[in-house]
N, C-alpha and C. Protein backbone atom coordinates (compact mmCIF):
# COMPACT_ATOMS: atom_id res chain seq x y z
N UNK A 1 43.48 106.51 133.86
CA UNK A 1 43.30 106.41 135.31
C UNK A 1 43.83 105.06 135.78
N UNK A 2 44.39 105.05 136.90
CA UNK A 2 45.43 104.11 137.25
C UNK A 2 43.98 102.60 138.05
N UNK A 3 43.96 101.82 138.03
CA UNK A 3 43.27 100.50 138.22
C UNK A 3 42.94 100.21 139.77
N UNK A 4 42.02 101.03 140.27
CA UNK A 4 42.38 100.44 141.87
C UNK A 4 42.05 98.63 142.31
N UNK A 5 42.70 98.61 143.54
CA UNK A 5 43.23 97.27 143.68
C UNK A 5 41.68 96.66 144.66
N UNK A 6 41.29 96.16 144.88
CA UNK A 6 40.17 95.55 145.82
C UNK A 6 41.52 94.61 147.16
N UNK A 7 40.98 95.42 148.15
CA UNK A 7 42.14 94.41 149.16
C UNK A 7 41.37 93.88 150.51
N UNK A 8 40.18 93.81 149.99
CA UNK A 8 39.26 92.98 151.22
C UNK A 8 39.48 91.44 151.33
N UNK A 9 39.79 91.46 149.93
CA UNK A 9 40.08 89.42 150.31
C UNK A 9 41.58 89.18 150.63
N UNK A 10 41.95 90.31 150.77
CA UNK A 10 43.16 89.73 151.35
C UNK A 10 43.73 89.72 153.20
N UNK A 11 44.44 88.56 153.48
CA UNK A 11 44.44 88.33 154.91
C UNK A 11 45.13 89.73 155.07
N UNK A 12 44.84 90.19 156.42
CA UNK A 12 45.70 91.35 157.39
C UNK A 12 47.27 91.28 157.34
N UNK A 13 47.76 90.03 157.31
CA UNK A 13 48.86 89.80 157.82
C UNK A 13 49.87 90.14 156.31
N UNK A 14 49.20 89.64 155.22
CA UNK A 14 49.87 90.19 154.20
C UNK A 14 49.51 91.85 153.16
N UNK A 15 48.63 92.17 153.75
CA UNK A 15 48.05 93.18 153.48
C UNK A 15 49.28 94.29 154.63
N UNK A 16 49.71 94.11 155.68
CA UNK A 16 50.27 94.50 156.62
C UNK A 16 51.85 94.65 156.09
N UNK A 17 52.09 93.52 155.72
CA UNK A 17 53.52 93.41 155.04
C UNK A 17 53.69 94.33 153.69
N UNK A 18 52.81 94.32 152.76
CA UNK A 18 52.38 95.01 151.88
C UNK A 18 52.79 96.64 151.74
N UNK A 19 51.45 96.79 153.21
CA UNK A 19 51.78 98.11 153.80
C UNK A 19 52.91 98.91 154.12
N UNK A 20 53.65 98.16 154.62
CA UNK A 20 55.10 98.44 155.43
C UNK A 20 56.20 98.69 154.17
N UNK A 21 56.16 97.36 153.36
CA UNK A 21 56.98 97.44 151.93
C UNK A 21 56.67 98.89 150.79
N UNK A 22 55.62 99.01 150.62
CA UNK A 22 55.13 100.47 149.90
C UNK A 22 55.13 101.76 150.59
N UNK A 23 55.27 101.58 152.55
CA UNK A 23 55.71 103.25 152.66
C UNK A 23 57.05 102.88 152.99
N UNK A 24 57.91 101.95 153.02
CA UNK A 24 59.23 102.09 153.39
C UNK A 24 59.37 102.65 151.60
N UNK A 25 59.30 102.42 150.52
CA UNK A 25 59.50 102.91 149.58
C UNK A 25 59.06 104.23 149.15
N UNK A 26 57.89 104.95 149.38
CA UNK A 26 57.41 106.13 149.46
C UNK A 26 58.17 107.18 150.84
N UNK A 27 58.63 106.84 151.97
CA UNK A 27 59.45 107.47 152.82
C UNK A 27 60.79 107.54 152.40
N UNK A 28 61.29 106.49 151.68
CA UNK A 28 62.27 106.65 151.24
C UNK A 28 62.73 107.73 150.49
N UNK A 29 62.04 107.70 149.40
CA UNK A 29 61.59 108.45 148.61
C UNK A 29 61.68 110.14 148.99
N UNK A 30 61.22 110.03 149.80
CA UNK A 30 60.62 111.23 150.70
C UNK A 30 61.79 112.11 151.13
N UNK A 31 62.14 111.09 151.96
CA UNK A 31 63.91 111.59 153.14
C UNK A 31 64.63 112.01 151.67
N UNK A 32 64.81 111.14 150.73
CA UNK A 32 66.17 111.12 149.63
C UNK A 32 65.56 113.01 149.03
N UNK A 33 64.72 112.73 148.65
CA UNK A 33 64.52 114.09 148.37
C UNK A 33 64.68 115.57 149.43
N UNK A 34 64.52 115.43 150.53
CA UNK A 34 64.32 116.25 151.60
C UNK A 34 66.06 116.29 151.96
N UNK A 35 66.72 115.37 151.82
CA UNK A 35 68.45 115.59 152.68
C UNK A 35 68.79 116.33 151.59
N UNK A 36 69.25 116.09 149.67
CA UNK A 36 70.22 116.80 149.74
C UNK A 36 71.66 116.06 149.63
N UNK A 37 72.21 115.97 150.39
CA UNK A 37 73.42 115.45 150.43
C UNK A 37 74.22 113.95 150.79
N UNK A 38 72.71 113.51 151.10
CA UNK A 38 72.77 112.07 151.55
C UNK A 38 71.70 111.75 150.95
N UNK A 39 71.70 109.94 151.05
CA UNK A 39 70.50 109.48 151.07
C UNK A 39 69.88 109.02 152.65
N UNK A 40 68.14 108.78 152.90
CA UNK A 40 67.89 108.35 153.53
C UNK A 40 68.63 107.41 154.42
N UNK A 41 69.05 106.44 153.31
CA UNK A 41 69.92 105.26 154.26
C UNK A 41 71.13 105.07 155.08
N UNK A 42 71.27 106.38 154.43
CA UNK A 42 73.05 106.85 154.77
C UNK A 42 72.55 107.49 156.10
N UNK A 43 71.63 108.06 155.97
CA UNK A 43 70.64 109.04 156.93
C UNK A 43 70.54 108.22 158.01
N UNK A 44 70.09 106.97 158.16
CA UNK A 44 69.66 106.24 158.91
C UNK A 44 71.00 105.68 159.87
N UNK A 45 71.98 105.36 159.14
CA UNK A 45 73.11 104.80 159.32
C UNK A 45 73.39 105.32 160.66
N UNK A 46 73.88 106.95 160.08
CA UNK A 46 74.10 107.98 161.31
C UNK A 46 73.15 107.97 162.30
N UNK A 47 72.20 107.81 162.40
CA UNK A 47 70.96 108.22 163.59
C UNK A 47 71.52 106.78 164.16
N UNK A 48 71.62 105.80 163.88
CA UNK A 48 72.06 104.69 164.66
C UNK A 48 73.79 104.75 164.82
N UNK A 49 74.27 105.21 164.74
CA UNK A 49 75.68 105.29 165.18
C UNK A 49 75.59 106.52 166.32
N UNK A 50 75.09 107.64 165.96
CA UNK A 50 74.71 108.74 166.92
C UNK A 50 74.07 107.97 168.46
N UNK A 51 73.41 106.74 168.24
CA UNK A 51 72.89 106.45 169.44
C UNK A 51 73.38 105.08 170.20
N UNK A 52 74.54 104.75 169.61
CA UNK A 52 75.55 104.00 170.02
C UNK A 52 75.91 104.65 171.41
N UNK A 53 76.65 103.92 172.55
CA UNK A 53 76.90 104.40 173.35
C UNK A 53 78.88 105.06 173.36
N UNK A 54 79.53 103.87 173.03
CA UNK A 54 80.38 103.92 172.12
C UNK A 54 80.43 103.86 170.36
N UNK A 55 81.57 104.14 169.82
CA UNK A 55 81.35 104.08 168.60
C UNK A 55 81.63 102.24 168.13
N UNK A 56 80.33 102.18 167.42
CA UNK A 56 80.23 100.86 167.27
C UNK A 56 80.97 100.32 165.96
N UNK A 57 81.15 98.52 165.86
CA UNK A 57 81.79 98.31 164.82
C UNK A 57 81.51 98.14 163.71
N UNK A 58 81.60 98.03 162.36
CA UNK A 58 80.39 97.55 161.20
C UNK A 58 79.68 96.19 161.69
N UNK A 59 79.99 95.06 162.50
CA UNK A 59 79.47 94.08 162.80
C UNK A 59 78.25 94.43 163.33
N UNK A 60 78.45 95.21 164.53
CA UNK A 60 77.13 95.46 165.49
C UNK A 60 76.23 96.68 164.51
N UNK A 61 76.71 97.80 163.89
CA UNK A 61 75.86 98.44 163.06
C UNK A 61 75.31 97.76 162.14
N UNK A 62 75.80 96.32 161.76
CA UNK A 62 75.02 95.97 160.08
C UNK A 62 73.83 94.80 161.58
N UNK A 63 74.40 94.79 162.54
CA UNK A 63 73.15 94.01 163.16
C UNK A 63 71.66 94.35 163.66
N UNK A 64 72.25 96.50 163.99
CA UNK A 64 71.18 97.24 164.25
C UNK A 64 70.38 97.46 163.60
N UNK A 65 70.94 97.75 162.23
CA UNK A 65 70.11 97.94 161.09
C UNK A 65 69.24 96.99 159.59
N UNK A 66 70.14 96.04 160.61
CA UNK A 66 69.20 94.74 159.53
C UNK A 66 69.75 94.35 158.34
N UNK A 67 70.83 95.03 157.99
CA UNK A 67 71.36 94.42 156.94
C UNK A 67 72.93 94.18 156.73
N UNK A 68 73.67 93.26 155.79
CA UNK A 68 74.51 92.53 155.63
C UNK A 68 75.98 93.61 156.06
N UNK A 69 76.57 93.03 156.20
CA UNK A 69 78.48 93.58 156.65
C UNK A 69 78.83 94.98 155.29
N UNK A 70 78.42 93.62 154.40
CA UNK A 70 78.89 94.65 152.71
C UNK A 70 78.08 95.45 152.46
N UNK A 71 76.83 95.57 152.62
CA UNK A 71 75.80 96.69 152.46
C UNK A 71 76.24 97.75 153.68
N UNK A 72 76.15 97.35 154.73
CA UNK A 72 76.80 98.60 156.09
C UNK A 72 78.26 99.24 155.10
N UNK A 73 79.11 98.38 154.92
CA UNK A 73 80.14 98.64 154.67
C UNK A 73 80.29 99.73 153.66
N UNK A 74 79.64 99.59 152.29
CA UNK A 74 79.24 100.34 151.17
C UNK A 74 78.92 101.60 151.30
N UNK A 75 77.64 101.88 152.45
CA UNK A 75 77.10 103.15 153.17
C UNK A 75 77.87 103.81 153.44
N UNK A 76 78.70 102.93 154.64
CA UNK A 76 79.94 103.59 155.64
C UNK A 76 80.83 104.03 154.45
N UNK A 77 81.19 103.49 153.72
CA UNK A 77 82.81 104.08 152.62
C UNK A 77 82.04 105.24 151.26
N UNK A 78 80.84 105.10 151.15
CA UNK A 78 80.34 106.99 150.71
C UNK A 78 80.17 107.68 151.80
N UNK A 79 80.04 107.41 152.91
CA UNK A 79 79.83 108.45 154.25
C UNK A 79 81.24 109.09 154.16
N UNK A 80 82.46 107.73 154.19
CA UNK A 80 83.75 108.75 154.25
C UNK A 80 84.18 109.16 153.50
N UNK A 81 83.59 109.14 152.21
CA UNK A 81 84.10 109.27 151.12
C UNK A 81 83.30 111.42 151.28
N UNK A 82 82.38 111.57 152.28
CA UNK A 82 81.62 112.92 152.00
C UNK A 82 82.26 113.60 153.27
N UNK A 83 83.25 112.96 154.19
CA UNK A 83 83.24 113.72 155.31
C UNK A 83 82.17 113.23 155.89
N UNK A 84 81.30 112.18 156.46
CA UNK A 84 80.46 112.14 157.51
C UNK A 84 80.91 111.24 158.41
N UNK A 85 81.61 110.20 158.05
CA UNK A 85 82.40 109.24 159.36
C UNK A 85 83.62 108.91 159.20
N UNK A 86 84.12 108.47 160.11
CA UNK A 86 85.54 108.31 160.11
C UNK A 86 85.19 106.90 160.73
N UNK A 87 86.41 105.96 159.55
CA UNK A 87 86.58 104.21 159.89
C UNK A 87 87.90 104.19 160.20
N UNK A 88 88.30 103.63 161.60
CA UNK A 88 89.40 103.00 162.00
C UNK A 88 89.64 101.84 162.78
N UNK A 89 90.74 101.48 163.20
CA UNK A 89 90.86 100.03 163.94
C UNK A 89 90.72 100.23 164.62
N UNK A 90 89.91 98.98 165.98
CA UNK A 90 89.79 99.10 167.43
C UNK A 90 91.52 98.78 167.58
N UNK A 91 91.19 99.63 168.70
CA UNK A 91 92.53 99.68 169.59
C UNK A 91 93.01 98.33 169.78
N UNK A 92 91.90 97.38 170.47
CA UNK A 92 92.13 95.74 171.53
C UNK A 92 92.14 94.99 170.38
N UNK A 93 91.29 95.22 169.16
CA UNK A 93 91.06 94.03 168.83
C UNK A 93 91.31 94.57 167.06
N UNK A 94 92.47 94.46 166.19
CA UNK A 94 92.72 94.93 165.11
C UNK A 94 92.19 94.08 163.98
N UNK A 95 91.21 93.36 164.12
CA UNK A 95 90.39 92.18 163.19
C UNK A 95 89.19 93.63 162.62
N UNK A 96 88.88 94.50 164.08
CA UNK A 96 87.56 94.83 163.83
C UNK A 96 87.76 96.80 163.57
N UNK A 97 86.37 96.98 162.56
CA UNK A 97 86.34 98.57 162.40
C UNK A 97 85.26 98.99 162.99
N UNK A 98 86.04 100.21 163.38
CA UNK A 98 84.39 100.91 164.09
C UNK A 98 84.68 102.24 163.57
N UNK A 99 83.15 102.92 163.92
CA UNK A 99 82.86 103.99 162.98
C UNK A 99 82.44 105.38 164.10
N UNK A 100 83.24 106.43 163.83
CA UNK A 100 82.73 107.41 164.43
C UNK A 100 82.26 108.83 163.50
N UNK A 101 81.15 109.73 164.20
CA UNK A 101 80.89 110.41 163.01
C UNK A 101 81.76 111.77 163.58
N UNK A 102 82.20 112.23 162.01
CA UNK A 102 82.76 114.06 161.84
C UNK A 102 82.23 114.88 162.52
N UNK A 103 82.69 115.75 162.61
CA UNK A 103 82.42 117.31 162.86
C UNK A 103 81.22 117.82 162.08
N UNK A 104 81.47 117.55 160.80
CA UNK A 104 80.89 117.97 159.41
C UNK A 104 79.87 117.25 159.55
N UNK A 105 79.77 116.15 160.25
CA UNK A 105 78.44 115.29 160.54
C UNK A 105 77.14 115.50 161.31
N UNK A 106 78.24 116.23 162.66
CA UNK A 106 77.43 116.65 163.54
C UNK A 106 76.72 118.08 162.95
N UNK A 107 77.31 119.18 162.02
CA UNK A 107 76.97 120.04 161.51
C UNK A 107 75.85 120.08 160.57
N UNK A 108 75.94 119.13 160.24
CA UNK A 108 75.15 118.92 159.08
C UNK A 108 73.76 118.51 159.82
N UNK A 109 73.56 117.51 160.89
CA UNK A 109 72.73 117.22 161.78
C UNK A 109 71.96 118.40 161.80
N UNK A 110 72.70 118.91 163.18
CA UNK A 110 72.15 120.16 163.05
C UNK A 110 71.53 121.51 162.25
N UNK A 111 72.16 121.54 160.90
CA UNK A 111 71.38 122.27 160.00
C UNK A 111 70.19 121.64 159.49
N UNK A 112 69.74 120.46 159.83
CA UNK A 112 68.55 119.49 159.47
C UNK A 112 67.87 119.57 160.43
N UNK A 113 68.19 119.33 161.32
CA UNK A 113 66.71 118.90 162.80
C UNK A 113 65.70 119.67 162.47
N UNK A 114 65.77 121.42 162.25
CA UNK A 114 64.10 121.83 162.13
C UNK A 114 63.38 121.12 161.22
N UNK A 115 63.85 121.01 159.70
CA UNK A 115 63.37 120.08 158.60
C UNK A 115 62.93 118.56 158.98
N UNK A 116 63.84 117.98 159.49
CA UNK A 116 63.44 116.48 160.13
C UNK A 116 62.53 116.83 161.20
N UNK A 117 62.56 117.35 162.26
CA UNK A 117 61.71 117.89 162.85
C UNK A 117 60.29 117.96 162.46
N UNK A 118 59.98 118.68 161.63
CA UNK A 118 58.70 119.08 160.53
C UNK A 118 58.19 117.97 159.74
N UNK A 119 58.90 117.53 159.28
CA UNK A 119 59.10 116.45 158.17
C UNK A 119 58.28 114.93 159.35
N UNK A 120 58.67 114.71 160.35
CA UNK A 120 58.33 113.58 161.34
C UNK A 120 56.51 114.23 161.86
N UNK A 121 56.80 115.47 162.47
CA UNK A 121 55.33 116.02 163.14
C UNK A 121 54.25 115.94 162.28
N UNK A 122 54.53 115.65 160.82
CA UNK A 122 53.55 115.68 159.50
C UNK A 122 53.02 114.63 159.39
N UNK A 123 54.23 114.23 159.45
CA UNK A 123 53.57 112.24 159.31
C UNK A 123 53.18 111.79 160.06
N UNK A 124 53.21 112.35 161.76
CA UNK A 124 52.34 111.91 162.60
C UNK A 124 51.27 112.37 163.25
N UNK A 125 51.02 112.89 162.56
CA UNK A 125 49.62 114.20 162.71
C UNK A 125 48.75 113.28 163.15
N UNK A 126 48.26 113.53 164.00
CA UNK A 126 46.59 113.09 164.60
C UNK A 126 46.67 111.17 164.50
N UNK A 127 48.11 110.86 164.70
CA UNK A 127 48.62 109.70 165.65
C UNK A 127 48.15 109.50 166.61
N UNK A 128 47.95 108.87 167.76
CA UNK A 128 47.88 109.45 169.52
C UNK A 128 49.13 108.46 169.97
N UNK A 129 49.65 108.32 171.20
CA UNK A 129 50.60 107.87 171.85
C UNK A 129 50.17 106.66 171.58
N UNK A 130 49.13 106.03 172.31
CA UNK A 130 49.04 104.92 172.36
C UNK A 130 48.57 103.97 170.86
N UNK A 131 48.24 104.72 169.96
CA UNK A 131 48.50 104.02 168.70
C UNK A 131 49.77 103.80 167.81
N UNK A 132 50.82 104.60 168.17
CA UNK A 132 51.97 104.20 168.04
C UNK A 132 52.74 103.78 168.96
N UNK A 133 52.38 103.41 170.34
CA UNK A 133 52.81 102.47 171.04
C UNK A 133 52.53 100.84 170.54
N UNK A 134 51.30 100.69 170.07
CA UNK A 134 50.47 99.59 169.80
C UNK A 134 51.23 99.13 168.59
N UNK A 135 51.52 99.87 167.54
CA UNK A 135 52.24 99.64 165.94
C UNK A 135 53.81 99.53 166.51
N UNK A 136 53.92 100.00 167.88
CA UNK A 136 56.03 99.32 167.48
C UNK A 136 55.35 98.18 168.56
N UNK A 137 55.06 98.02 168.87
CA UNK A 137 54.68 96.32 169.81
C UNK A 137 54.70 95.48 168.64
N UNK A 138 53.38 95.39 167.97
CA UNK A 138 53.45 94.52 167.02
C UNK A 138 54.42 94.38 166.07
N UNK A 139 55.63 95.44 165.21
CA UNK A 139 56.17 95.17 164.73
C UNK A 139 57.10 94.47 165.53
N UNK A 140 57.30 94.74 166.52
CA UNK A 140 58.79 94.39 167.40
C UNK A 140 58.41 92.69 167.54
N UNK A 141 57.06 92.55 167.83
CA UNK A 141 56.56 90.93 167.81
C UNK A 141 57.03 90.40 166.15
N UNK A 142 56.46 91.06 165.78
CA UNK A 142 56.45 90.24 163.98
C UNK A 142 58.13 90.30 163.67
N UNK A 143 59.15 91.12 164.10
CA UNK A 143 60.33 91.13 163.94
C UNK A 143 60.97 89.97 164.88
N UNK A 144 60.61 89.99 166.21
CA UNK A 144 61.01 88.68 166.79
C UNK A 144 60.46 87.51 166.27
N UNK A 145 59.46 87.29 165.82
CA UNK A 145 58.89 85.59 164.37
C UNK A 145 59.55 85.76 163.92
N UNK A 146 60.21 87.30 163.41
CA UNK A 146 60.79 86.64 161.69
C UNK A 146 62.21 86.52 162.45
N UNK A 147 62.96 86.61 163.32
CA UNK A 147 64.36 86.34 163.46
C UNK A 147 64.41 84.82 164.25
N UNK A 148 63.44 84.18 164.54
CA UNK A 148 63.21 82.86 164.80
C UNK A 148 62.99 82.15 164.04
N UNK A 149 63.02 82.73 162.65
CA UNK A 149 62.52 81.46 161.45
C UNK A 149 63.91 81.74 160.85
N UNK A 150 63.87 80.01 160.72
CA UNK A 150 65.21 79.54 159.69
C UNK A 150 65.43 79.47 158.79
């Protein structure tokens, strides 16, 4: 039998971080098994390029998503490597790439939404509005500390 942990002496704030670090790994987990043909992250990639207004460049996507040029970059070149995005030069400015998604992308979307669909309404079962209003406040606070520290 596995050792349970006692987490009363520990402060909120790292108990919180804790929290966040062990279901981003258990959701992970989760999505990678449930797509299939992607991973989660690749997963994620698209849902933030999908909500671009234009198609954005790896600069501004590795800024949406929090992580480095070469990690975006890596994602993006198995995405095209499956048929899910297409990388080319901006027109104005030939320094920079931006990313738009396939056909095969949008298809694929769509053969998912009921599953993602299902898959989201589960995990938020007996949520209410205003408690997940309350949990993206505070993260969005604790994300603005942490992009103010040097």
């Amino acid at each position: 039998e596995s050792e349970k942990i006692d987490f009363a002496d520990i402060p909120a704030s790292y108990y919180l971080i804790g929290l966040l670090s062990a279901f981003e790994n258990r959701f992970q987990a989760l999505a990678d098994s449930q797509m299939k043909e992607i991973s989660w992250k690749q997963f994620f990639l698209i849902i933030c390029i999908s909500r671009c207004e234009q198609a954005p460049t790896i600069n501004e996507l590795s800024e949406i998503v929090g992580s480095s040029h070469q990690n975006v970059k890596q994602l993006l070149l198995k995405l095209q490597t499956k048929d899910f995005v297409e990388l080319y030069v901006d027109e104005t400015d030939r320094r920079k790439q931006r990313v738009k998604l396939t056909k095969h992308c949008m298809d694929f979307c769509e053969q998912n939404d009921a599953m993602s669909t299902n898959v989201m309404n589960e995990m938020f079962e007996g949520i209410s509005d205003d408690d997940l209003l309350t949990t993206i406040k505070t993260i969005s606070l604790i994300e603005a500390n942490l992009s103010n520290i040097k």
